[in-house]
C-alpha atoms as a PDB file:
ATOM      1  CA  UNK A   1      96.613 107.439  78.759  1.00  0.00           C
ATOM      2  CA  UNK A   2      97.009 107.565  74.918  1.00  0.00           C
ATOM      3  CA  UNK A   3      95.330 106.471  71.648  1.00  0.00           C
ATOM      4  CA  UNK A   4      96.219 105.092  68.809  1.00  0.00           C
ATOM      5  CA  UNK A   5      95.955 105.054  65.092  1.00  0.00           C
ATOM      6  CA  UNK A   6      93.544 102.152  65.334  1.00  0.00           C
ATOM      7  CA  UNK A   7      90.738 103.484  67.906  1.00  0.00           C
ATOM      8  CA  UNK A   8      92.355 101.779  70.354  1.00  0.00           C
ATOM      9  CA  UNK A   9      93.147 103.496  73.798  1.00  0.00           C
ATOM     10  CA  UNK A  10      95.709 102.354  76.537  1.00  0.00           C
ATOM     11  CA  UNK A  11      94.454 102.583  80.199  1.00  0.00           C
ATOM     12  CA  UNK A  12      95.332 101.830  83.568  1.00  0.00           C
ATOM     13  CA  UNK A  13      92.428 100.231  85.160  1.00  0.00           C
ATOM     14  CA  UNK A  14      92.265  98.782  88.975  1.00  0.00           C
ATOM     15  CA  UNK A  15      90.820  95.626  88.324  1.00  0.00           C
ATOM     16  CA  UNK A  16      89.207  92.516  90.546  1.00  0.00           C
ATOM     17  CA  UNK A  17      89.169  89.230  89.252  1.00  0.00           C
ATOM     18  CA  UNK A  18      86.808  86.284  91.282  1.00  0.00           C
ATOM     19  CA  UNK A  19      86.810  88.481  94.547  1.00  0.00           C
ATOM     20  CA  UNK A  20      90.380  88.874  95.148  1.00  0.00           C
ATOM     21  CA  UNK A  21      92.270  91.841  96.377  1.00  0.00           C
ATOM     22  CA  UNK A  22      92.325  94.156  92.896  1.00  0.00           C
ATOM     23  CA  UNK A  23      95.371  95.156  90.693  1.00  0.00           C
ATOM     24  CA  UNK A  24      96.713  97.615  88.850  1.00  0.00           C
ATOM     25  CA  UNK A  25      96.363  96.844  84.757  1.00  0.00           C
ATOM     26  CA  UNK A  26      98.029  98.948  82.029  1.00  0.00           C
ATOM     27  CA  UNK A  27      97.297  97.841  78.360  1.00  0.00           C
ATOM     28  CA  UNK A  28      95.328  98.554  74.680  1.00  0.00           C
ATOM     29  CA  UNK A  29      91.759  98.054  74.701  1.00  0.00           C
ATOM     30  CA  UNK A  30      89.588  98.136  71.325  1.00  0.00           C
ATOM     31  CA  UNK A  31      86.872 101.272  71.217  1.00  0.00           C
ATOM     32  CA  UNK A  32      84.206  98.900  71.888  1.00  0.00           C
ATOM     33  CA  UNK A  33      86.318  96.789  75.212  1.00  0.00           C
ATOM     34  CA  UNK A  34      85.495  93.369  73.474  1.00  0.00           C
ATOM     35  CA  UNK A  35      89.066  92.610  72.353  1.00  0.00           C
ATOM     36  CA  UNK A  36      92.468  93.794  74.783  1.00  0.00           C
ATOM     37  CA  UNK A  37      96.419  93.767  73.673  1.00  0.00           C
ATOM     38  CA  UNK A  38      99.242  92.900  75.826  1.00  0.00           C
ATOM     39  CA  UNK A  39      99.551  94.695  79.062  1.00  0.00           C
ATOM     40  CA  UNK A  40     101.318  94.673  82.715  1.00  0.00           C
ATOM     41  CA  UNK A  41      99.357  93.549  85.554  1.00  0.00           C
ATOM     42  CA  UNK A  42     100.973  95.330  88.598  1.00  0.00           C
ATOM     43  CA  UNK A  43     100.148  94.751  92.423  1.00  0.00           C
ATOM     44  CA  UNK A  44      99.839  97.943  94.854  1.00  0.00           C
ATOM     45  CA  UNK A  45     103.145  97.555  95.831  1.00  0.00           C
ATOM     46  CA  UNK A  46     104.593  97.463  92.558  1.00  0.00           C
ATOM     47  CA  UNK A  47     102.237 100.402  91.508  1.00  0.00           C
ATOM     48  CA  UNK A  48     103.502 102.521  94.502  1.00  0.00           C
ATOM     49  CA  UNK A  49     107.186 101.524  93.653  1.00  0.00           C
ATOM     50  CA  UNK A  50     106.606 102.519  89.787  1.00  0.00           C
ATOM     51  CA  UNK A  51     105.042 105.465  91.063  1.00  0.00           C
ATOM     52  CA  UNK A  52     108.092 106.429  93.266  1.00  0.00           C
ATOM     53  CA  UNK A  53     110.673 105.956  90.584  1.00  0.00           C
ATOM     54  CA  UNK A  54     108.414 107.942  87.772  1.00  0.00           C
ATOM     55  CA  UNK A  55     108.511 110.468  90.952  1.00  0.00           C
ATOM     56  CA  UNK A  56     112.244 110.464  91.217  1.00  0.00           C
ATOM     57  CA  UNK A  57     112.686 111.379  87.741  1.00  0.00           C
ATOM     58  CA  UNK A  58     113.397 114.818  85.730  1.00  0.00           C
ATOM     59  CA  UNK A  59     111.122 114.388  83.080  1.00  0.00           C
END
């Protein structure tokens, strides 16, 4: 999605943790992916709502 000063890149990843049904994941990951910032964890339907109100908009 973007990078910063730093090397460090924020994505949006679908991720699975210990076999479960996976999720939507926005944060900052370090060039390498050992260290992570803050992020949003988002289910599908919060990723499908976030995608119809970014839809709604006049950007």
């Amino acid at each position: 999605m973007s990078e910063s000063s730093k090397d460090w890149t924020k994505e949006l990843r679908s991720i699975s943790w210990n076999d479960k049904e996976a999720k939507y994941d926005i944060r900052d990951w370090s060039e390498d992916y050992e260290r992570m910032g803050k992020g949003i964890t988002l289910s599908k339907e919060e990723i499908v709502a976030l995608r119809d109100f970014l839809n709604g908009l006049e950007l």
